[in-house]
C-alpha atoms as a PDB file:
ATOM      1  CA  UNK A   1      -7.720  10.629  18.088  1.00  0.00           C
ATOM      2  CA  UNK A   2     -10.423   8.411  17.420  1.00  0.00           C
ATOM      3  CA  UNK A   3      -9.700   5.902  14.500  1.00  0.00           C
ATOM      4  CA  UNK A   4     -12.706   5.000  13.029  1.00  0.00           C
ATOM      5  CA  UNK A   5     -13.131   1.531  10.572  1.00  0.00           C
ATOM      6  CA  UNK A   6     -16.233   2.044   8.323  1.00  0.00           C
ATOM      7  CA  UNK A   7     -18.132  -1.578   8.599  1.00  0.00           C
ATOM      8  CA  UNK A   8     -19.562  -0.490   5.452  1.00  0.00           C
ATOM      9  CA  UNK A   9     -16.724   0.163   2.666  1.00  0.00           C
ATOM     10  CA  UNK A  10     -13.080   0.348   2.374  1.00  0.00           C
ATOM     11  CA  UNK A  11     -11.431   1.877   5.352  1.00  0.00           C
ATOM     12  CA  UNK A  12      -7.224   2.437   4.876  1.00  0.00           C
ATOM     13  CA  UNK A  13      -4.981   3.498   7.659  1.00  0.00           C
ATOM     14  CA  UNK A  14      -1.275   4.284   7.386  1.00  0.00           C
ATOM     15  CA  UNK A  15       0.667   3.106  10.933  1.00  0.00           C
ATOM     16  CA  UNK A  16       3.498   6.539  11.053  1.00  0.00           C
ATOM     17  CA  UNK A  17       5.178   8.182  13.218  1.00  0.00           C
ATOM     18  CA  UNK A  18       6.616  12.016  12.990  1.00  0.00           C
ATOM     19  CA  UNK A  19      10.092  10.919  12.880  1.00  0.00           C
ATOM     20  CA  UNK A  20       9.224   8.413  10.388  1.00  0.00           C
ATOM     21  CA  UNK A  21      10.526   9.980   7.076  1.00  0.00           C
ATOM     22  CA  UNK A  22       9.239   7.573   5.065  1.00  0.00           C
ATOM     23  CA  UNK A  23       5.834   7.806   7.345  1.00  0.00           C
ATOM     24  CA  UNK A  24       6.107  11.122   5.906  1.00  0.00           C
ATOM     25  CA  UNK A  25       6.435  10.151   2.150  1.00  0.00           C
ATOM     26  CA  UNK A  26       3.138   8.555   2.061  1.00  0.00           C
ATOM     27  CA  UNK A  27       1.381  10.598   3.853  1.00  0.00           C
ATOM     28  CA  UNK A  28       2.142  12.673   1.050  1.00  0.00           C
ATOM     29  CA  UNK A  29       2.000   9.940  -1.634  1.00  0.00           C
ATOM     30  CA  UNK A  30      -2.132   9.725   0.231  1.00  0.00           C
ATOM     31  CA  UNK A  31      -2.706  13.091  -0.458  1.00  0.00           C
ATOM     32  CA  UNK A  32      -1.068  13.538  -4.345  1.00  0.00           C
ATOM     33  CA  UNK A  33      -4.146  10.615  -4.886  1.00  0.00           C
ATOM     34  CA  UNK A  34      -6.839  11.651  -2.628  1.00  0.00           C
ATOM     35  CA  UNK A  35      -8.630  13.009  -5.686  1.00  0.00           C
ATOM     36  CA  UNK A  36      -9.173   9.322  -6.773  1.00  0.00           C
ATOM     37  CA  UNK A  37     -10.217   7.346  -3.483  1.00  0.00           C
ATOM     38  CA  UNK A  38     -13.636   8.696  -3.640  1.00  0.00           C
ATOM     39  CA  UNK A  39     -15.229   6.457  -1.034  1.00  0.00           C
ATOM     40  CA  UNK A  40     -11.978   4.981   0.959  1.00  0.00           C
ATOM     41  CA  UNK A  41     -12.254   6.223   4.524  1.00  0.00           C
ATOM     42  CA  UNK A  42      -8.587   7.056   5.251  1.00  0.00           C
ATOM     43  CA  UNK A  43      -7.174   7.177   9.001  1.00  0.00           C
ATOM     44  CA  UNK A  44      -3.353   8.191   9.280  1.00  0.00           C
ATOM     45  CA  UNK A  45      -2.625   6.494  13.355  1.00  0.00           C
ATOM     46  CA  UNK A  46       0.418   8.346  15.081  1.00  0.00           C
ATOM     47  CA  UNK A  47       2.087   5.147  16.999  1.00  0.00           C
ATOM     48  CA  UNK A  48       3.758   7.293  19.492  1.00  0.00           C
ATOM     49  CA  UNK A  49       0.071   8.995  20.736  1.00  0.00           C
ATOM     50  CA  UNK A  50      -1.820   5.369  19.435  1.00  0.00           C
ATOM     51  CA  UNK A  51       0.386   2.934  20.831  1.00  0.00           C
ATOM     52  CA  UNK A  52      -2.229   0.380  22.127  1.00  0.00           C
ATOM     53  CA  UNK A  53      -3.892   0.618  18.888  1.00  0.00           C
ATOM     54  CA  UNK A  54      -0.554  -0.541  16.673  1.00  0.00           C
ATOM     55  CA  UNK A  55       0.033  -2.875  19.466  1.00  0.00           C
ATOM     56  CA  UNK A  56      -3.833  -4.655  18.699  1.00  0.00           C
ATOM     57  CA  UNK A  57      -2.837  -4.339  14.929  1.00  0.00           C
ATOM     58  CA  UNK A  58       0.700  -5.877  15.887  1.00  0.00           C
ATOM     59  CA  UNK A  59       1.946  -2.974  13.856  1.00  0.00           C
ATOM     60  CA  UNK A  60       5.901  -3.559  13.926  1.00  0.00           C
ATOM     61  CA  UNK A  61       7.317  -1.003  11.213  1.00  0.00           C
ATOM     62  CA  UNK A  62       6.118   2.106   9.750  1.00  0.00           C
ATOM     63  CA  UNK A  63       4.533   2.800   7.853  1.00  0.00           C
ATOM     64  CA  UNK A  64       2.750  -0.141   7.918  1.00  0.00           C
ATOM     65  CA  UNK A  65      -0.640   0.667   5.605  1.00  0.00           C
ATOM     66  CA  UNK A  66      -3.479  -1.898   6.127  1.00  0.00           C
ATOM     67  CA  UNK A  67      -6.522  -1.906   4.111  1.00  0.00           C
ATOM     68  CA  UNK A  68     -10.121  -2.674   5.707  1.00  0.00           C
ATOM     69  CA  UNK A  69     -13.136  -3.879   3.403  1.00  0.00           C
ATOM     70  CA  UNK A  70     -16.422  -3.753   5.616  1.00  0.00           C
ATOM     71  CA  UNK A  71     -14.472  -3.680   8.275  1.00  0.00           C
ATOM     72  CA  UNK A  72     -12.383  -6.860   7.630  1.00  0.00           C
ATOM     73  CA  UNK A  73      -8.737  -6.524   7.696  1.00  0.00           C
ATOM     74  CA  UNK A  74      -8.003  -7.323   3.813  1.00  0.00           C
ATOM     75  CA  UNK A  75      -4.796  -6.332   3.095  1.00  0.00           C
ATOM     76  CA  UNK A  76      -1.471  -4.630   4.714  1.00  0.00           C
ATOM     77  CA  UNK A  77       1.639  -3.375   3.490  1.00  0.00           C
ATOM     78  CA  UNK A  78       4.404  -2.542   5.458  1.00  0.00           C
ATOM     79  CA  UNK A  79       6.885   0.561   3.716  1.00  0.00           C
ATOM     80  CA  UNK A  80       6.158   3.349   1.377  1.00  0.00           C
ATOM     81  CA  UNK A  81       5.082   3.036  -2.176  1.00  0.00           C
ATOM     82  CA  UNK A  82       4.817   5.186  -5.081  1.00  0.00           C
ATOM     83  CA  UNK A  83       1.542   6.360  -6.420  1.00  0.00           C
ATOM     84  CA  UNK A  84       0.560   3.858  -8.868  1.00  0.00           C
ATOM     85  CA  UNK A  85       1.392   1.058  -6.191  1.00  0.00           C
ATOM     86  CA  UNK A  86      -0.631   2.516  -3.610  1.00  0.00           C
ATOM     87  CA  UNK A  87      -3.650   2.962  -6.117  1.00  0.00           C
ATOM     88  CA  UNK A  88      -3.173  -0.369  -6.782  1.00  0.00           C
ATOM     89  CA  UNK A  89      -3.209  -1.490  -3.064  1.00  0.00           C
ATOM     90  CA  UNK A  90      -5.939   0.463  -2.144  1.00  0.00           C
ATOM     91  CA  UNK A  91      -8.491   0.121  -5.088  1.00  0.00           C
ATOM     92  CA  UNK A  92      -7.862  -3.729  -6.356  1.00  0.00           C
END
C-alpha cells in the first residue's frame, strides 16, 4: 500500500491494526463523516503490513490519527473519538 501525503491540502491518516477494535471504531467513525471532508485526503496505514512507516511516524498506539496540512505534520491524536470530535480534529 502506498500512503500518499498531498503537499497541497489536508492529508489525515488513521495508524490501525485489524485486531485493533477501537482501530475499527474509527474507521467507521471516518466513514459515518466522509460526506463532510470534501477535500481531506484520507489514508487508513495497517501497522502490521506498514510497520516501517509507523516506526518513521513513531506511531506507538492505535489508532493513532495524525493530521497533515500541505504536507506538514499538524496535528495527531492518539485513540478513537466520536464524530463531532473527529470533525473537529480534522477540519479546525
Amino acid at each position: 500500500m502506498a500512503t500518499t501525503i498531498n503537499p497541497n491540502g489536508t492529508t489525515l491518516v488513521e495508524f490501525s491494526a485489524t485486531w485493533c477494535g477501537y482501530c475499527q471504531q474509527m474507521k467507521t467513525t471516518l466513514n459515518s463523516i466522509s460526506d463532510k471532508l470534501e477535500g481531506v485526503n484520507v489514508q487508513i496505514v495497517d501497522v502490521d503490513e506498514e510497520m516501517e512507516l509507523a516506526k518513521q511516524y513513531k506511531v506507538r498506539s492505535l489508532p493513532t490519527l495524525i493530521l497533515f496540512k500541505d504536507g506538514e505534520e499538524v496535528d495527531r491524536h492518539v485513540g478513537a473519538m466520536p464524530a463531532d470530535q473527529a470533525l473537529d480534529f480534522i477540519l479546525n
